[in-house]
Protein backbone atom coordinates (compact mmCIF):
# COMPACT_ATOMS: atom_id res chain seq x y z
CA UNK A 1 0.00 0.00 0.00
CA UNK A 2 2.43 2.49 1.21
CA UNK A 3 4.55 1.43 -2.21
CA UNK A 4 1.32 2.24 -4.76
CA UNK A 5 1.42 6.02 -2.01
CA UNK A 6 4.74 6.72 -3.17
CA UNK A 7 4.41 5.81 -6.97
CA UNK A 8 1.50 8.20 -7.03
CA UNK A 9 3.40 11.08 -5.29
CA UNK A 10 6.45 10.80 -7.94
CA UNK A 11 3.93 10.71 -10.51
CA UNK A 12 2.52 13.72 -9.43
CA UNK A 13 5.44 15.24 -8.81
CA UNK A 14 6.81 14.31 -12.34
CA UNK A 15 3.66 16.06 -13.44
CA UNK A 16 4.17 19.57 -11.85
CA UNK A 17 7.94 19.52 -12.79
CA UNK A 18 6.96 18.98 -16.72
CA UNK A 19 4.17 21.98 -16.06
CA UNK A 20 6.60 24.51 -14.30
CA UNK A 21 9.16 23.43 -17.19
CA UNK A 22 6.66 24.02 -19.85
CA UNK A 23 5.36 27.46 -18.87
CA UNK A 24 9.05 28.70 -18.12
CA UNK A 25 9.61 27.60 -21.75
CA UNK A 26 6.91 29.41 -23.37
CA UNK A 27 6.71 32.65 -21.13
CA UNK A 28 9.49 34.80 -23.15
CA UNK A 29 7.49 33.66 -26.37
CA UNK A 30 3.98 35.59 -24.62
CA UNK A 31 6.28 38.10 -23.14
CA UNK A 32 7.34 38.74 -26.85
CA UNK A 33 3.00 38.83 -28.01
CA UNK A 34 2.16 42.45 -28.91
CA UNK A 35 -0.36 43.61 -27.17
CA UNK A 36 -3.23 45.12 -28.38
CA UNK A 37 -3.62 49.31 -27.84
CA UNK A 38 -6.63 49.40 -25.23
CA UNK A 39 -8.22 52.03 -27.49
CA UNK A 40 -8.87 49.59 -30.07
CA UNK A 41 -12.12 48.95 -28.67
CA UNK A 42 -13.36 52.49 -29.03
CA UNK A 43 -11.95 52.98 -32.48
CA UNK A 44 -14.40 49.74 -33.42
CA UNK A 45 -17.10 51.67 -32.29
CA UNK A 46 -16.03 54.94 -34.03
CA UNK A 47 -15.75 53.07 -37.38
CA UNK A 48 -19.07 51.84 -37.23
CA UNK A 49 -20.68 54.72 -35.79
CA UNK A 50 -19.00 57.32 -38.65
CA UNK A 51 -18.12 55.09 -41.17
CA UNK A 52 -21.20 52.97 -41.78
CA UNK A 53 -23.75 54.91 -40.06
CA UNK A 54 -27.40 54.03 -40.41
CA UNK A 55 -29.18 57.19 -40.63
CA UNK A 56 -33.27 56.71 -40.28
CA UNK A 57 -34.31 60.54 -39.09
CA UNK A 58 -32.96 64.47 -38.76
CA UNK A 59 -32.11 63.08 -34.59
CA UNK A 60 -29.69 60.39 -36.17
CA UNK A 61 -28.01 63.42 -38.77
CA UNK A 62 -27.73 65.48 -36.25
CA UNK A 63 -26.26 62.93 -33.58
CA UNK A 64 -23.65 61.57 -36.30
CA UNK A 65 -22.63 65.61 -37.15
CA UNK A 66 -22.15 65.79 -33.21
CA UNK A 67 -19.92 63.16 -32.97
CA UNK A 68 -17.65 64.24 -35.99
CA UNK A 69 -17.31 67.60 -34.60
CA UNK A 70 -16.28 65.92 -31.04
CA UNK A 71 -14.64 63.22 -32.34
CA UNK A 72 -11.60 62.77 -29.92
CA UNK A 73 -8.35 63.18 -30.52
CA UNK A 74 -6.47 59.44 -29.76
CA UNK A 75 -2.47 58.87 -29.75
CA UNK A 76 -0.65 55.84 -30.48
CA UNK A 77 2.07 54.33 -31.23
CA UNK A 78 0.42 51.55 -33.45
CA UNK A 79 1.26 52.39 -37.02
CA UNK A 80 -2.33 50.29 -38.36
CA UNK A 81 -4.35 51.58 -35.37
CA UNK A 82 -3.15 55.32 -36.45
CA UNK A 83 -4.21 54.82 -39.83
CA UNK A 84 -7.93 54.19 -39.05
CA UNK A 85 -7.77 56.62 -36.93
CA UNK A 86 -6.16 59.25 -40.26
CA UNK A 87 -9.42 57.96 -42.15
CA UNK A 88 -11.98 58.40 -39.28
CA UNK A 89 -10.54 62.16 -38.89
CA UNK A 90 -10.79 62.38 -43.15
CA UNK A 91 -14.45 61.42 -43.21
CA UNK A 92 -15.52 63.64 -39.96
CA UNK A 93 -13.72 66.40 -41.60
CA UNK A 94 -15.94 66.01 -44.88
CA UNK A 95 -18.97 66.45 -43.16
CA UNK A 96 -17.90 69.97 -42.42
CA UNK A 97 -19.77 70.86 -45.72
CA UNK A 98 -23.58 71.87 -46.39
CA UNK A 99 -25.81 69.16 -46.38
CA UNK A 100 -29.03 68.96 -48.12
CA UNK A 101 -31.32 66.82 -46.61
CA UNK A 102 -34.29 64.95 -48.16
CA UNK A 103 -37.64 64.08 -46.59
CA UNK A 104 -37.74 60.15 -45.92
CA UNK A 105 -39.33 58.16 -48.39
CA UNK A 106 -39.43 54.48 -49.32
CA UNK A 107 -36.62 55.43 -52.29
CA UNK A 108 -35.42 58.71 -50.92
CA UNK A 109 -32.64 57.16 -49.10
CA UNK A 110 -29.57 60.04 -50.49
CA UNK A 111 -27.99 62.51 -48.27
CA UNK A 112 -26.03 64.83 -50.88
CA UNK A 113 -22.99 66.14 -48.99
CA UNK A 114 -22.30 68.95 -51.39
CA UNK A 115 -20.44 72.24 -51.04
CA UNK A 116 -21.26 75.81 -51.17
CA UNK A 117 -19.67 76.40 -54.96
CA UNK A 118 -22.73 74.38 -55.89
CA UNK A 119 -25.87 76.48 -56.54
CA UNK A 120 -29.72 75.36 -55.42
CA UNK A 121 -30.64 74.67 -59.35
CA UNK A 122 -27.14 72.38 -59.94
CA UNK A 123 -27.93 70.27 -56.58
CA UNK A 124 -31.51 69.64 -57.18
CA UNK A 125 -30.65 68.62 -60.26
CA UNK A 126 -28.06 66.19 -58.98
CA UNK A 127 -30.37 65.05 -56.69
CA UNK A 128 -33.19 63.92 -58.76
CA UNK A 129 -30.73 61.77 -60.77
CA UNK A 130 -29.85 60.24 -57.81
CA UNK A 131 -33.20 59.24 -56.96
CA UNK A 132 -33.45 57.94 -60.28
CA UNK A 133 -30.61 55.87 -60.50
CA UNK A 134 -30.98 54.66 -56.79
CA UNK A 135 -35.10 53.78 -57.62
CA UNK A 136 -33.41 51.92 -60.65
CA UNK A 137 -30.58 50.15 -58.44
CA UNK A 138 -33.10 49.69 -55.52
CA UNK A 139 -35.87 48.04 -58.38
CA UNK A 140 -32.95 45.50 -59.51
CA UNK A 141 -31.80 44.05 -55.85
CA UNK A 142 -35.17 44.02 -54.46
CA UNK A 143 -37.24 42.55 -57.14
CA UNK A 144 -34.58 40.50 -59.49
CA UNK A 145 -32.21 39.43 -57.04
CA UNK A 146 -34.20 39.49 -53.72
CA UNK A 147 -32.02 41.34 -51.14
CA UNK A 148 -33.18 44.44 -48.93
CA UNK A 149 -31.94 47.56 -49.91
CA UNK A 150 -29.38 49.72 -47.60
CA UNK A 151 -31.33 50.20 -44.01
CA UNK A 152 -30.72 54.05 -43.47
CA UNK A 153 -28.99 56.75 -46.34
CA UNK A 154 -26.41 56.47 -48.70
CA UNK A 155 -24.43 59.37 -48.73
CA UNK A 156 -22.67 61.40 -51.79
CA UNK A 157 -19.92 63.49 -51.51
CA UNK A 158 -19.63 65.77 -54.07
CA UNK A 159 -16.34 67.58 -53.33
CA UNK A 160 -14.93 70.71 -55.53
CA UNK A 161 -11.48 69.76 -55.31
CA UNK A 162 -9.88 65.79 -54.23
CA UNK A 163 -10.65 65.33 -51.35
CA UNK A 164 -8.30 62.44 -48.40
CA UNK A 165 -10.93 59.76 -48.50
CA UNK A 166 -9.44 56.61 -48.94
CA UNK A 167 -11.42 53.98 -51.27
CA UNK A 168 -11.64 50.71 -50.49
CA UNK A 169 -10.10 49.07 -53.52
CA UNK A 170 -6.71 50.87 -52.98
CA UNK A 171 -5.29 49.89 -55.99
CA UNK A 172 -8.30 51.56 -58.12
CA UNK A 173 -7.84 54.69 -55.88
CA UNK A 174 -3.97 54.86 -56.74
CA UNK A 175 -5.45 55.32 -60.68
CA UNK A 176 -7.47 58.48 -59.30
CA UNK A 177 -10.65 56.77 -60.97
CA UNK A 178 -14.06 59.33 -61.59
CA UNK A 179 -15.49 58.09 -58.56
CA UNK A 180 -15.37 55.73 -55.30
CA UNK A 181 -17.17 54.60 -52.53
CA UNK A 182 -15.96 54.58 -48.98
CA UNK A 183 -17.17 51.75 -46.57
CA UNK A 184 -20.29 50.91 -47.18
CA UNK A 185 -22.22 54.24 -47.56
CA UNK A 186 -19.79 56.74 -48.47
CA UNK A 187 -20.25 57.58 -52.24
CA UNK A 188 -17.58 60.44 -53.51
CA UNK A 189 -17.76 62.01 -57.15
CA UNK A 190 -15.03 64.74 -57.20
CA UNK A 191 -15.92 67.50 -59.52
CA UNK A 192 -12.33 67.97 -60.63
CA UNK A 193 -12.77 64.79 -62.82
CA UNK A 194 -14.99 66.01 -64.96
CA UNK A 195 -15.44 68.85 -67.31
CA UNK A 196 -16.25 72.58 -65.69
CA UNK A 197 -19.63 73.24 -65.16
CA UNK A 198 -22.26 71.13 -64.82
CA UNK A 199 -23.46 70.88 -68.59
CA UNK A 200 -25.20 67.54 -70.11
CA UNK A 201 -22.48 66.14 -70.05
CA UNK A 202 -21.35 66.04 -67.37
CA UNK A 203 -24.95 64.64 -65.68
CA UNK A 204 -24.66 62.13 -67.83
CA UNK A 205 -21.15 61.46 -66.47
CA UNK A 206 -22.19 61.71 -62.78
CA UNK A 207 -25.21 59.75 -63.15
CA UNK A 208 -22.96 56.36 -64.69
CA UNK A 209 -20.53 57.11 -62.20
CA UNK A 210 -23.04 57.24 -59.56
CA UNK A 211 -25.13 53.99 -60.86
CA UNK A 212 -21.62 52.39 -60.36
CA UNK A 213 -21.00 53.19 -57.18
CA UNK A 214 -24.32 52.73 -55.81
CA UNK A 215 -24.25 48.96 -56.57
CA UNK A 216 -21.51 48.80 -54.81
CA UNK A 217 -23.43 50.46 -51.83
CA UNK A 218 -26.12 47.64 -51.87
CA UNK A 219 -23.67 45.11 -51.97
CA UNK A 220 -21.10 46.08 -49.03
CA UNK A 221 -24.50 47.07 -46.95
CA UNK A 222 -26.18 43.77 -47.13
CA UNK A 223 -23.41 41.71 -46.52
CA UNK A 224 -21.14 43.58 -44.11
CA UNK A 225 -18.03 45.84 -45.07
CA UNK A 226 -15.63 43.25 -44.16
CA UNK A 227 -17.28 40.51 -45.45
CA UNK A 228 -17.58 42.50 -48.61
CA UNK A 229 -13.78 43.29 -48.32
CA UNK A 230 -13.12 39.67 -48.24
CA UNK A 231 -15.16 39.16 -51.28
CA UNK A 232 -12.80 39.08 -55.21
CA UNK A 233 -12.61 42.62 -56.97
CA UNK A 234 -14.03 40.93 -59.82
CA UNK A 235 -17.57 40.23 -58.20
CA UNK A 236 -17.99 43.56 -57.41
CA UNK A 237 -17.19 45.07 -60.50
CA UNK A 238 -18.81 42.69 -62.46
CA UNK A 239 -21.96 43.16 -60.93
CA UNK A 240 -21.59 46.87 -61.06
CA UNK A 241 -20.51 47.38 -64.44
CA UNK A 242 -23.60 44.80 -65.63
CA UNK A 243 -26.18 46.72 -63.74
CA UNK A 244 -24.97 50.45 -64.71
CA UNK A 245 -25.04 52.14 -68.44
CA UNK A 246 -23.84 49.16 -71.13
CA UNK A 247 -20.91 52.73 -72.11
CA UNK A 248 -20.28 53.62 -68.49
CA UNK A 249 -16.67 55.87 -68.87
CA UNK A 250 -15.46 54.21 -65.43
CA UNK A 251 -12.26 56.01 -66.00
CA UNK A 252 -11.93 59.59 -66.22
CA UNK A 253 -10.92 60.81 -70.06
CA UNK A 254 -7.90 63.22 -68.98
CA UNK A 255 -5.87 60.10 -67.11
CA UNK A 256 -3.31 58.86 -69.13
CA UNK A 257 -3.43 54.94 -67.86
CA UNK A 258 -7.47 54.58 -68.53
CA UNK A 259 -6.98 51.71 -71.48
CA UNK A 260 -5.52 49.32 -68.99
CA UNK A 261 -7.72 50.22 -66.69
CA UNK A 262 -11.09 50.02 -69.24
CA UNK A 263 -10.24 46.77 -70.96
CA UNK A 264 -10.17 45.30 -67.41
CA UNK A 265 -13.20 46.46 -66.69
CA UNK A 266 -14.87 45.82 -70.22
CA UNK A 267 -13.60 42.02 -69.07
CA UNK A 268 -15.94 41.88 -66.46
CA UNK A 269 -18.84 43.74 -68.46
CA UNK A 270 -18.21 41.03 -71.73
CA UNK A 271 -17.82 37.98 -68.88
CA UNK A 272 -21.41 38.94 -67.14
CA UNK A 273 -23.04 39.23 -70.82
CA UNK A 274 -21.69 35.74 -71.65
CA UNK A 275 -23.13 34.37 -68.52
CA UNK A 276 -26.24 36.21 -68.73
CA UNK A 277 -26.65 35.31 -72.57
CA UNK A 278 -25.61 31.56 -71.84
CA UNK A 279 -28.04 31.17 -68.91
CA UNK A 280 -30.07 33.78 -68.33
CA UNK A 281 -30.69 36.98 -66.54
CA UNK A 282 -32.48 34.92 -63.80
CA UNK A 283 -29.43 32.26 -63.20
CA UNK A 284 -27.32 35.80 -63.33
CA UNK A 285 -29.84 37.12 -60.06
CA UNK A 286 -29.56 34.07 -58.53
CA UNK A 287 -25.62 33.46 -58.57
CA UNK A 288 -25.65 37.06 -57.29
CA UNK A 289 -27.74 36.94 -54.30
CA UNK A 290 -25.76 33.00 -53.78
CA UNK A 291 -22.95 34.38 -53.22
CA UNK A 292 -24.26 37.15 -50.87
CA UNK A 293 -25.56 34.83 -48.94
CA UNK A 294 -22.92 32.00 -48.83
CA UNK A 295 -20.58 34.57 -48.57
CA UNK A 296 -18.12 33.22 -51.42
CA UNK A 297 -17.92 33.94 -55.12
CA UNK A 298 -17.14 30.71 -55.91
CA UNK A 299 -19.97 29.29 -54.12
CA UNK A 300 -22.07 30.83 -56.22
CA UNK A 301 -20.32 29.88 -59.30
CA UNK A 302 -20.06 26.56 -58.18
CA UNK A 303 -24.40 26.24 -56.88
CA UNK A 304 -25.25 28.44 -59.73
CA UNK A 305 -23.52 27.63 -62.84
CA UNK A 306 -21.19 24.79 -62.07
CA UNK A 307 -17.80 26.57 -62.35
CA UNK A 308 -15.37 25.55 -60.29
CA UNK A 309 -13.70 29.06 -59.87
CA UNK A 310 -13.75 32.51 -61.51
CA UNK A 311 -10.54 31.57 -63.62
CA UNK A 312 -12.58 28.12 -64.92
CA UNK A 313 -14.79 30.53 -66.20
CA UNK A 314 -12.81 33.22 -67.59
CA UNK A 315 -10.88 30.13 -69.53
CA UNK A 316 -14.29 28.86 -71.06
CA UNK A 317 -15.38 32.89 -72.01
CA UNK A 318 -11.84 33.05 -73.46
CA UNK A 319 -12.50 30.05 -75.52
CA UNK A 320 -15.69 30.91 -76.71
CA UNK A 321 -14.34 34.45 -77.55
CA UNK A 322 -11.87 32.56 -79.29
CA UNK A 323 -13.79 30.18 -81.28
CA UNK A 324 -16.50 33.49 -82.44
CA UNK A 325 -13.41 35.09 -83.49
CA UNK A 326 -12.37 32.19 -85.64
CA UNK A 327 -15.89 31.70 -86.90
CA UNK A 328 -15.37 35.51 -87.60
CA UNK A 329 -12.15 34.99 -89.60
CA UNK A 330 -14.28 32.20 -91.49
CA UNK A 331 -16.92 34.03 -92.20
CA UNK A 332 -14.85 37.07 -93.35
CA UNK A 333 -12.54 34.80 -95.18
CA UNK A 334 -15.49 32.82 -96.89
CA UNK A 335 -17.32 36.40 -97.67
CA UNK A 336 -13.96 37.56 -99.58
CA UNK A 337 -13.78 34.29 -101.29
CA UNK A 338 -17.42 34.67 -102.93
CA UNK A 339 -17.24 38.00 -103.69
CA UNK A 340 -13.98 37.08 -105.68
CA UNK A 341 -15.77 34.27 -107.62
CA UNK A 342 -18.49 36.78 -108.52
CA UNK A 343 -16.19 39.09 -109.74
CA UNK A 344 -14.34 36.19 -111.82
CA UNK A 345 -18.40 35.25 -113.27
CA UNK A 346 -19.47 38.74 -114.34
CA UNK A 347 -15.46 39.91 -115.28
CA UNK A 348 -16.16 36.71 -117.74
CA UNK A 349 -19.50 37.73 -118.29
CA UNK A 350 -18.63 41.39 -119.29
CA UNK A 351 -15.50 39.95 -121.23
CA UNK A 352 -17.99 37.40 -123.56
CA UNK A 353 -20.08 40.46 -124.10
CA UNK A 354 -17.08 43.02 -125.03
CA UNK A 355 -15.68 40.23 -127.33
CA UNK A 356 -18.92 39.90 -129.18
CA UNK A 357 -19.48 43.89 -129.40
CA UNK A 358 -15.41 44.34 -130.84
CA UNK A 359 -16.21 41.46 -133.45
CA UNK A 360 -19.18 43.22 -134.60
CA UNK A 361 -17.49 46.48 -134.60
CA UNK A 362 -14.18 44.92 -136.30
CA UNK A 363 -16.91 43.17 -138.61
CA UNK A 364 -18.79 46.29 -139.61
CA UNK A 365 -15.63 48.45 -140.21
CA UNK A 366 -14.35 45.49 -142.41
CA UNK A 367 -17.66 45.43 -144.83
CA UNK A 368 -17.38 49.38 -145.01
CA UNK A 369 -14.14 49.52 -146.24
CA UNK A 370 -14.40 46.87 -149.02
CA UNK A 371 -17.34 48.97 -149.98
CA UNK A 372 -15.54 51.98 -150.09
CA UNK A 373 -17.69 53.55 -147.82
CA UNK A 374 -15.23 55.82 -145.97
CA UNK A 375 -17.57 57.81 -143.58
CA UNK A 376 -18.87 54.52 -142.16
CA UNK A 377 -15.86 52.77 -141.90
CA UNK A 378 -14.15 55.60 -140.03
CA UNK A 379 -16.57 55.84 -137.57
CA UNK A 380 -16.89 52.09 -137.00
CA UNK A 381 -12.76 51.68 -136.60
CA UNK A 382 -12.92 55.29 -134.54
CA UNK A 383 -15.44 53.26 -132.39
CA UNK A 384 -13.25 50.53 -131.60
CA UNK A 385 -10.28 52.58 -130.92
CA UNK A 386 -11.93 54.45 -128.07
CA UNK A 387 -13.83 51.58 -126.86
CA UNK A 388 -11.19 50.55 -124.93
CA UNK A 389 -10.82 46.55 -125.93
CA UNK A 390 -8.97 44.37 -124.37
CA UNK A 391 -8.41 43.27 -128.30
CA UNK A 392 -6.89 45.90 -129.26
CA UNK A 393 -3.13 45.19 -127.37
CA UNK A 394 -2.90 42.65 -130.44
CA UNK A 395 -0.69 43.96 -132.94
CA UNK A 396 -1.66 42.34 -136.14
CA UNK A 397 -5.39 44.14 -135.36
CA UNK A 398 -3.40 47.80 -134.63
CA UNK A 399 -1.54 47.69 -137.56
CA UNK A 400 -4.95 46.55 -139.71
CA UNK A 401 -6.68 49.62 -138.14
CA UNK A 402 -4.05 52.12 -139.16
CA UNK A 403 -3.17 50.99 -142.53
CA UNK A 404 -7.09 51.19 -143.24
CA UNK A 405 -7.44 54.56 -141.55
CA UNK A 406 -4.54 55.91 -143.74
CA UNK A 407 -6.31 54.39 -146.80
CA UNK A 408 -9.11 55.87 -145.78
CA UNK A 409 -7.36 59.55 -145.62
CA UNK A 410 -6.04 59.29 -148.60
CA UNK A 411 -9.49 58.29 -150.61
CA UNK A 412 -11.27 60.58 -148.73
CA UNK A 413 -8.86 63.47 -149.77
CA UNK A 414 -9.31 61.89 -153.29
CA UNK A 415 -12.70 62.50 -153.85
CA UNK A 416 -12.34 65.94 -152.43
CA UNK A 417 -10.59 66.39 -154.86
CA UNK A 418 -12.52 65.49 -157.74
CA UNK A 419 -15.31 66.92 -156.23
CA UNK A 420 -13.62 70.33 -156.49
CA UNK A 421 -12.15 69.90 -159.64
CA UNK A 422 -15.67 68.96 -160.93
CA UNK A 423 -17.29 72.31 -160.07
């Protein structure tokens, strides 16, 4: 008994020894952790309260100007931390500008953040295509693809000069495109991309750019900005390209890299046609709202239409592309050969029919000369001499139409002559 008493105790003992020894081991490696800054908390809420706000009255406005205006000034040391805080400071400093607030409707979701350069006529204008594109936008998620639209506004900056925002696609910010959306809700249009003034054409240019953008704002609100974040930049362009204006400039005409830029983004415009012509606008819905839901674009390639992953189906659009082109080339190629065999039929044609017309000709100049009747004859070989024959490079027939000619002359001078001597 007292023998199984002290095999227990060493085995205990053993036990604590290996624990002490275990936790000495590892304690420089949590010594060496870095720890998290204990305002990273706050910041959370900051981002969500400024950054995504969701705006349902004038007490919400006026609560989210309130904190912008107080929004505290935080120091550390974290270089990632500091950042978000640099883009929480950007945003609050943007709402420094006049707002014009709309009455709240089912579609008149739109704050329009714009500033002072702007006059009453340019902004209401602005705003009604806004409501326009955003009853459009709203129309397409809610009834094709069967997600809620944004809880709360979207809101539109509409800055006179660039302005610190930060877009979300970092890379697409970096090529200064015509416009960007910030977060979820946080639509800026800078008026320095476009044209001065506020002409047609420049509507026109803010309304595609806005139509873009919003898409984007339905997306990233339904699903959650870092879910959204986590989603491929192809998703969310192709959806937004497919839903805007089939010429949408995306990139602004004055920046010198747009080509690269618009051929990427005619990719995704020409890849959501294909799968839209191929299966139809309701299979394109449904892959859309699949994915929103699972959370994963190549969920909803895979549920929807089978493709294993976006480059699967970028290979087969590439193929058909290819094979259209080469039925193209065929086409083209056939085209070019039939109009060369029709040309070879009537050339022939023509050629049987100019033969026949220089033999009569030839004929009839012939029988006029043997029956010395000048006048005729001239005018018959004058005829095929200006005809333009094909005949006529043969040498033996040249020298036959001279020699008669001269012959001609020279009786016809004849007779003048007798003629005169006569009288």
């Amino acid at each position: 008994m007292r023998f199984v008493e002290k095999k227990h105790k060493l085995r205990v003992a053993y036990f604590f020894i290996v624990l002490i020894w275990t936790a000495a081991a590892a304690l420089p490696q949590f010594q060496n952790q870095p720890k998290l800054p204990q305002e990273i908390g706050l910041i959370d809420s900051l981002t969500e309260a400024i950054a995504n706000p969701v705006i349902r009255n004038r007490h919400d406005f006026r609560m989210l100007k309130e904190l912008c205006n107080s929004l505290p000034d935080i120091e550390t040391a974290d270089e990632t931390v500091q950042a978000r805080l640099d883009r929480l400071h950007n945003i609050a400093a943007n709402l420094s500008g006049e707002f014009l607030f709309l009455e709240y409707e089912p579609v008149r979701n739109i704050f329009l953040v714009a500033w002072p350069s702007l006059t009453e006529v340019e902004k209401q204008n602005l705003t009604n295509m806004m409501l326009d594109a955003y009853a459009r936008i709203r129309t397409i998620f809610c009834d094709s693809i069967g997600v809620k639209p944004p809880r709360g506004f979207i809101f539109v900056v509409i800055p006179v000069v660039e302005t610190d925002f930060v877009s979300v696609f970092s890379e697409m910010r970096k090529e200064k495109v015509g416009a960007f959306i910030e977060y979820s809700r946080w639509i800026v249009v800078p008026l320095k991309h476009h044209k001065p003034g506020l002409g047609g054409e420049y509507y026109r240019l803010f309304y595609d750019y806005f139509e873009h953008e919003l898409t984007h704002a339905f997306v990233n609100t339904n699903i959650g900005i870092r879910t959204a974040m986590a989603l491929p930049k192809w998703f969310h362009e192709m959806v937004a390209v497919s839903f805007g204006q089939e010429e949408t400039p995306i990139i602004t005409p004055d920046i010198s890299v747009k080509m690269s830029i618009s051929k990427e983004y005619q990719e995704y415009f020409d890849l959501a046609q294909y799968l839209r012509g191929k299966f139809g606008s309701n299979a394109y819905y449904q892959f859309i709202r699949t994915t929103m839901e699972r959370k994963s674009a190549n969920a909803g390639l895979k549920e929807v239409y089978g493709y294993e992953s976006y480059e699967s189906l970028r290979k087969e659009w590439r193929d058909a592309l290819n094979r259209q082109r080469t039925r193209g080339i065929i086409l083209i190629v056939g085209i070019v050969a039939a109009l060369t065999v029709l040309w070879v039929i009537v050339s022939t044609i023509k050629r049987k029919r100019r033969s026949k017309e220089f033999k009569r000709l030839l004929q009839q100049a012939r029988t006029d000369f043997a029956a010395e009747r000048w006048l005729d004859a001239r005018m018959a070989y004058e005829k095929l001499q200006t005809g333009r024959f094909d005949f006529l490079r043969d040498p033996e027939i040249n020298k036959e139409i001279e020699e008669h000619l001269d012959k001609i002359d020279q009786a016809s001078s004849k007779d003048w002559t007798w003629s005169t001597t006569e009288r």
